[in-house]
Protein backbone atom coordinates (compact mmCIF):
# COMPACT_ATOMS: atom_id res chain seq x y z
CA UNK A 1 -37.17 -7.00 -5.36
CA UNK A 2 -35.98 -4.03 -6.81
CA UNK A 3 -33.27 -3.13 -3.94
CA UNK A 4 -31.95 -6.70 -4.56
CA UNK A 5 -31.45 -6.30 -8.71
CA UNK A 6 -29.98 -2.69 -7.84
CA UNK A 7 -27.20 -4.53 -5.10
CA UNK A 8 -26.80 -7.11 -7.62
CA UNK A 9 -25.76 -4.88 -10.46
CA UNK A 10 -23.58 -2.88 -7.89
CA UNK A 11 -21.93 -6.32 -6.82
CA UNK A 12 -21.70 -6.60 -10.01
CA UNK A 13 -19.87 -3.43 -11.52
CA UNK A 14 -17.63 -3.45 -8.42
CA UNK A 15 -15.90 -7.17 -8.79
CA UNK A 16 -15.58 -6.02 -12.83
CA UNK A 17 -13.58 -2.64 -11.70
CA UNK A 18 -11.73 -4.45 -9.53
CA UNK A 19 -10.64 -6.99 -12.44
CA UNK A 20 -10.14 -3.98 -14.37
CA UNK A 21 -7.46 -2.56 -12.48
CA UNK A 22 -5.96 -5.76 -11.29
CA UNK A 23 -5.32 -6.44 -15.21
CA UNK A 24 -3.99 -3.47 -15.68
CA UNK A 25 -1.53 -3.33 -13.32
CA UNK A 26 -3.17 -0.39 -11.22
CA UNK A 27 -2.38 -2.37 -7.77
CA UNK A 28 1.40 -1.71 -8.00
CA UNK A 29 1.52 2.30 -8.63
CA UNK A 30 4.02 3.56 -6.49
CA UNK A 31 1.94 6.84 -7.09
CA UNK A 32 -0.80 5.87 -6.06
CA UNK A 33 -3.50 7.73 -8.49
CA UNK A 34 -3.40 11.09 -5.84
CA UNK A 35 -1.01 13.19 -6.66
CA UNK A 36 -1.50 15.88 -9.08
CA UNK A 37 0.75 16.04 -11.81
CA UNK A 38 3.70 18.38 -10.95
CA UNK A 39 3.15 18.06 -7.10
CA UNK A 40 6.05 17.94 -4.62
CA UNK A 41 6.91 14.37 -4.00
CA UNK A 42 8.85 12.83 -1.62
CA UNK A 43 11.03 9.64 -1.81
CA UNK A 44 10.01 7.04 0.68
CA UNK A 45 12.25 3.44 0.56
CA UNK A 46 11.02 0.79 2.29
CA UNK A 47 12.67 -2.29 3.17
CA UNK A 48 12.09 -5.30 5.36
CA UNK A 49 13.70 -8.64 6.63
CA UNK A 50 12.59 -10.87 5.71
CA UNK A 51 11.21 -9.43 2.31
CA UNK A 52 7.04 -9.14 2.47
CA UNK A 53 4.57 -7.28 0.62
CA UNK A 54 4.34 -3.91 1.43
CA UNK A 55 0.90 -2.24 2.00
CA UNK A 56 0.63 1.79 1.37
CA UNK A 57 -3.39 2.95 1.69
CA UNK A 58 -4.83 -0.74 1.85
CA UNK A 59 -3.20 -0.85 -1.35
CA UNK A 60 -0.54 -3.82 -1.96
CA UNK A 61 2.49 -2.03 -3.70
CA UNK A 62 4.81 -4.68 -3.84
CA UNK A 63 7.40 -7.09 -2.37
CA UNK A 64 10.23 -5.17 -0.21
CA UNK A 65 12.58 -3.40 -0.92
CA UNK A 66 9.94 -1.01 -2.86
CA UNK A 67 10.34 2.90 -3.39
CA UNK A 68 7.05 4.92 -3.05
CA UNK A 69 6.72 8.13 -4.33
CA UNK A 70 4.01 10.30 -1.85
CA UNK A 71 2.89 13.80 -1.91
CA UNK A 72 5.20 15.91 0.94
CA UNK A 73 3.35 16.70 3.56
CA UNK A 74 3.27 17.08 7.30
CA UNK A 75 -0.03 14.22 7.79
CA UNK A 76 1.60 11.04 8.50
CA UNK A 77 0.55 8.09 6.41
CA UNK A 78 0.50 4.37 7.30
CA UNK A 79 2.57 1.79 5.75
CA UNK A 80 1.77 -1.78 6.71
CA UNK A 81 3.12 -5.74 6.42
CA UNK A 82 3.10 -8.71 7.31
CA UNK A 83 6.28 -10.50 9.17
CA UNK A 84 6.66 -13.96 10.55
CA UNK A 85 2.31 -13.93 10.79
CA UNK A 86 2.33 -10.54 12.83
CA UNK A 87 0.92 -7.69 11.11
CA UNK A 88 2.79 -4.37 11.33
CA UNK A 89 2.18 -0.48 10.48
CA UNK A 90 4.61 2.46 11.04
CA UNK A 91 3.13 5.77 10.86
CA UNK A 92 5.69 8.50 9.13
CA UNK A 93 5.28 11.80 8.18
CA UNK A 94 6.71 12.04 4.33
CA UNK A 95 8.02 15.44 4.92
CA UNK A 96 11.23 14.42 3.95
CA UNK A 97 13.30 11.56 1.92
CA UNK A 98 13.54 8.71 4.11
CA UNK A 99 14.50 4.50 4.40
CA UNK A 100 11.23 2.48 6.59
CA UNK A 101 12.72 -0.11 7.86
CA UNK A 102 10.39 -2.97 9.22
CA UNK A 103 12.72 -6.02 10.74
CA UNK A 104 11.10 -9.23 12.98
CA UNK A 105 13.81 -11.02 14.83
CA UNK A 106 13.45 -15.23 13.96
CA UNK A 107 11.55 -16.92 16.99
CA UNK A 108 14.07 -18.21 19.60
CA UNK A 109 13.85 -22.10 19.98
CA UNK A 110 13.62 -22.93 23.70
């Protein structure tokens, strides 16, 4: 009984943090809560066709075109969306500035 009150109260807390930060715009940081403040950041534009929401972490940071700003580094990181019903993820290395571009060509009719 006791395990089921304690993974109630968890359920709980977690749906209210997620309101939380959904209220407070926390979904749409193109920083993405990581960096430290001062840390070397690096530029990354990303752009679609057609436009779609653009997924950085899991994280939904907005409708293309969208500029993230990402710690530099040399581990690549995923960015994800969703064209024409197929999902798609590039994996790029944000060592420098640089343009994603993610582009479905329309469905030929037969």
């Amino acid at each position: 009984m006791r395990v089921v009150i304690a993974a109630s109260i968890v359920i709980v807390l977690a749906v209210v943090t997620a309101v939380v930060v959904v209220m407070s715009g926390g979904t749409k940081s193109t920083q993405h809560d990581g960096p430290p403040q001062g840390a070397d950041l690096v530029e990354i534009e990303v752009r679609s066709k057609p436009r779609a929401h653009v997924y950085y972490n899991l994280r939904d940071v907005g409708l293309s075109p969208v500029t993230l700003h990402v710690p530099r580094g040399t581990t690549p990181i995923d960015l994800a969306m969703s064209l024409n019903g197929k999902s798609l993820i590039k994996h790029i290395v944000p060592d420098h500035p640089q343009t994603v571009d993610f582009f479905v060509p329309p469905t030929q009719k037969r």
